[in-house]
Protein backbone atom coordinates (compact mmCIF):
# COMPACT_ATOMS: atom_id res chain seq x y z
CA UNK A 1 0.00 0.00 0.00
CA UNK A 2 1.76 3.12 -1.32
CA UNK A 3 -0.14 5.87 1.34
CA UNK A 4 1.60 9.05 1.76
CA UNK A 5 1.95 11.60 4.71
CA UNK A 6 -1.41 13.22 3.77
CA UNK A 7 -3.15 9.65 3.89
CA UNK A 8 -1.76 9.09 7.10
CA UNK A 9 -3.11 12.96 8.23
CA UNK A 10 -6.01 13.13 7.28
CA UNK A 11 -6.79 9.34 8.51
CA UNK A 12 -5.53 10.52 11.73
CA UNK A 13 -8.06 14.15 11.59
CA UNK A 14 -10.63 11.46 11.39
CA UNK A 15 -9.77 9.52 13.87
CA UNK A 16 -9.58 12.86 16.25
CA UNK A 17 -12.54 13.96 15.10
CA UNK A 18 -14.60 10.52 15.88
CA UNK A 19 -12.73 10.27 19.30
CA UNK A 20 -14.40 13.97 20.20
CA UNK A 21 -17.88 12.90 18.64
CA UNK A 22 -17.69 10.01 21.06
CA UNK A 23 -16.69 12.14 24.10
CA UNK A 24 -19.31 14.62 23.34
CA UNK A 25 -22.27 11.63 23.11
CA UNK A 26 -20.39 10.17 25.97
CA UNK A 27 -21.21 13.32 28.61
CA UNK A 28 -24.65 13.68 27.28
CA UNK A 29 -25.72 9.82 27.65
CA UNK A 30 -24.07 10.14 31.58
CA UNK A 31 -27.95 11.77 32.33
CA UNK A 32 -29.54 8.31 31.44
CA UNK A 33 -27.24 5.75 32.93
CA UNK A 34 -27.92 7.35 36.47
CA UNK A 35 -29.19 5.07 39.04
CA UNK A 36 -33.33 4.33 38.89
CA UNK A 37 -35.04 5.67 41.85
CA UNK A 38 -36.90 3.16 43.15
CA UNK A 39 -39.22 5.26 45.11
CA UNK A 40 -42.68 3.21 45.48
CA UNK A 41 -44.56 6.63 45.69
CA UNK A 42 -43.21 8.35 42.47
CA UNK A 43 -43.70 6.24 39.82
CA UNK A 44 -45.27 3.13 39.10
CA UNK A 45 -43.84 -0.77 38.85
CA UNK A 46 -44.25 -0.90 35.16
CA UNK A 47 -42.58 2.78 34.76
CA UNK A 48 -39.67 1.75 37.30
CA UNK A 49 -39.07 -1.48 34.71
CA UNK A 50 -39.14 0.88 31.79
CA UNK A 51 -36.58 3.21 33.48
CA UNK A 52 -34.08 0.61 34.42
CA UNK A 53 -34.20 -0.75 31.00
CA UNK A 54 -33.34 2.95 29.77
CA UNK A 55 -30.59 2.45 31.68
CA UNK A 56 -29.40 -0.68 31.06
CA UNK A 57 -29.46 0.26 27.51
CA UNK A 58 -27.78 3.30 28.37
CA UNK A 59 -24.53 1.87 30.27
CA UNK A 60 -23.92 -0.50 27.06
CA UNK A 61 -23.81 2.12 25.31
CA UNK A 62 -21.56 3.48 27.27
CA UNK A 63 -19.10 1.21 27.72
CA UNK A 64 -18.96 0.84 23.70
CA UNK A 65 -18.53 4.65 23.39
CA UNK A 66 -15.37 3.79 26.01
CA UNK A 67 -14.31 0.82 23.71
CA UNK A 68 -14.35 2.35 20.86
CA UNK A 69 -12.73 5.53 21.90
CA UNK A 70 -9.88 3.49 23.51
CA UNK A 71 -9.42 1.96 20.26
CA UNK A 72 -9.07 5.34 18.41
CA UNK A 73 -6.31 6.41 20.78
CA UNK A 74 -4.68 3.05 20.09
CA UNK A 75 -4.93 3.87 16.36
CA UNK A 76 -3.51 7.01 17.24
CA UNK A 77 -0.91 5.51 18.60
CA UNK A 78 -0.30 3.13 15.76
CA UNK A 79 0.29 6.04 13.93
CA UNK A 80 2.77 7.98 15.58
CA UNK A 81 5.10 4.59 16.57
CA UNK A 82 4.40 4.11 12.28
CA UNK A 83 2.82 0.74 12.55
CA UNK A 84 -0.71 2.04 11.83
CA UNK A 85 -1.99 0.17 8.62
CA UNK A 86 -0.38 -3.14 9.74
CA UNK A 87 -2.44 -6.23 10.87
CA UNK A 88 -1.67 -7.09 14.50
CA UNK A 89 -1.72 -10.55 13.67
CA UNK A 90 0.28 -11.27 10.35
CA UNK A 91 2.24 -7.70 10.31
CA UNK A 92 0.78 -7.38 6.42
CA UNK A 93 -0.89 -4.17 5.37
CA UNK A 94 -4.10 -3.73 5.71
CA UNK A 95 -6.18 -2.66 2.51
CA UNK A 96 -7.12 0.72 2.31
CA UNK A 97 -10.89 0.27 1.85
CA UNK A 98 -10.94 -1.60 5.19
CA UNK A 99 -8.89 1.46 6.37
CA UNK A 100 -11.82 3.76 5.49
CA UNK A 101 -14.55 1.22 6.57
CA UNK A 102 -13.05 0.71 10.44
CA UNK A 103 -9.83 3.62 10.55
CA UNK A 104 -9.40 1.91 14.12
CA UNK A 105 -9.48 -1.67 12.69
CA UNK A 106 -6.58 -4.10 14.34
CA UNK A 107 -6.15 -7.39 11.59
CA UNK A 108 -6.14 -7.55 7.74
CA UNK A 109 -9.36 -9.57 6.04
CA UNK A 110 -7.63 -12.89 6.43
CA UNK A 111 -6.57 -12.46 9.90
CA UNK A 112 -10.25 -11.17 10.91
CA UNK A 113 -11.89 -14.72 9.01
């Protein structure tokens, strides 16, 4: 794969600018994966049951926003030790399409069957 140092830069703007997406969505989802009161008096059974699922759904979501965010900054640092574009697995290059699919991917096609 023949990328040059504006491949590399602007891979890397998007990988900034995904990482701050994720922190953004990250503070406003920390409102719904608060603890459910479970007051008797202020809301009903079914209503408590819907709530807790909200948040349920809304800690999963969560810690994917953290995985995926820790991936980016592994990308990141992929890029600045230079080994960003190699599989993990095989050391091979990964092709660029997959590149633009996942930029935070870890293993070439073969490795990932």
């Amino acid at each position: 794969m023949n990328t040059s140092a504006q491949d590399w830069s602007d891979r890397k703007s998007k990988l900034l600018a995904r990482r701050e997406e994720l922190i953004k969505l990250a503070q406003i989802g920390n409102e719904a994966a608060r603890p459910v009161e479970l007051d008797q008096s202020g809301m009903g059974r079914i209503s408590r049951m819907d709530a807790m699922q909200v948040q349920a759904m809304a800690q999963d979501a969560k810690a994917r926003r953290e995985l995926n965010v820790q991936r980016i900054d592994n990308a990141l640092l992929r890029i600045e030790k230079g080994t960003y574009g190699l599989c993990v697995r095989c050391k091979k290059e990964i092709s660029f399409q997959r590149l633009d699919f996942d930029p935070a991917i870890l293993t070439c096609i073969e490795c990932a069957k």
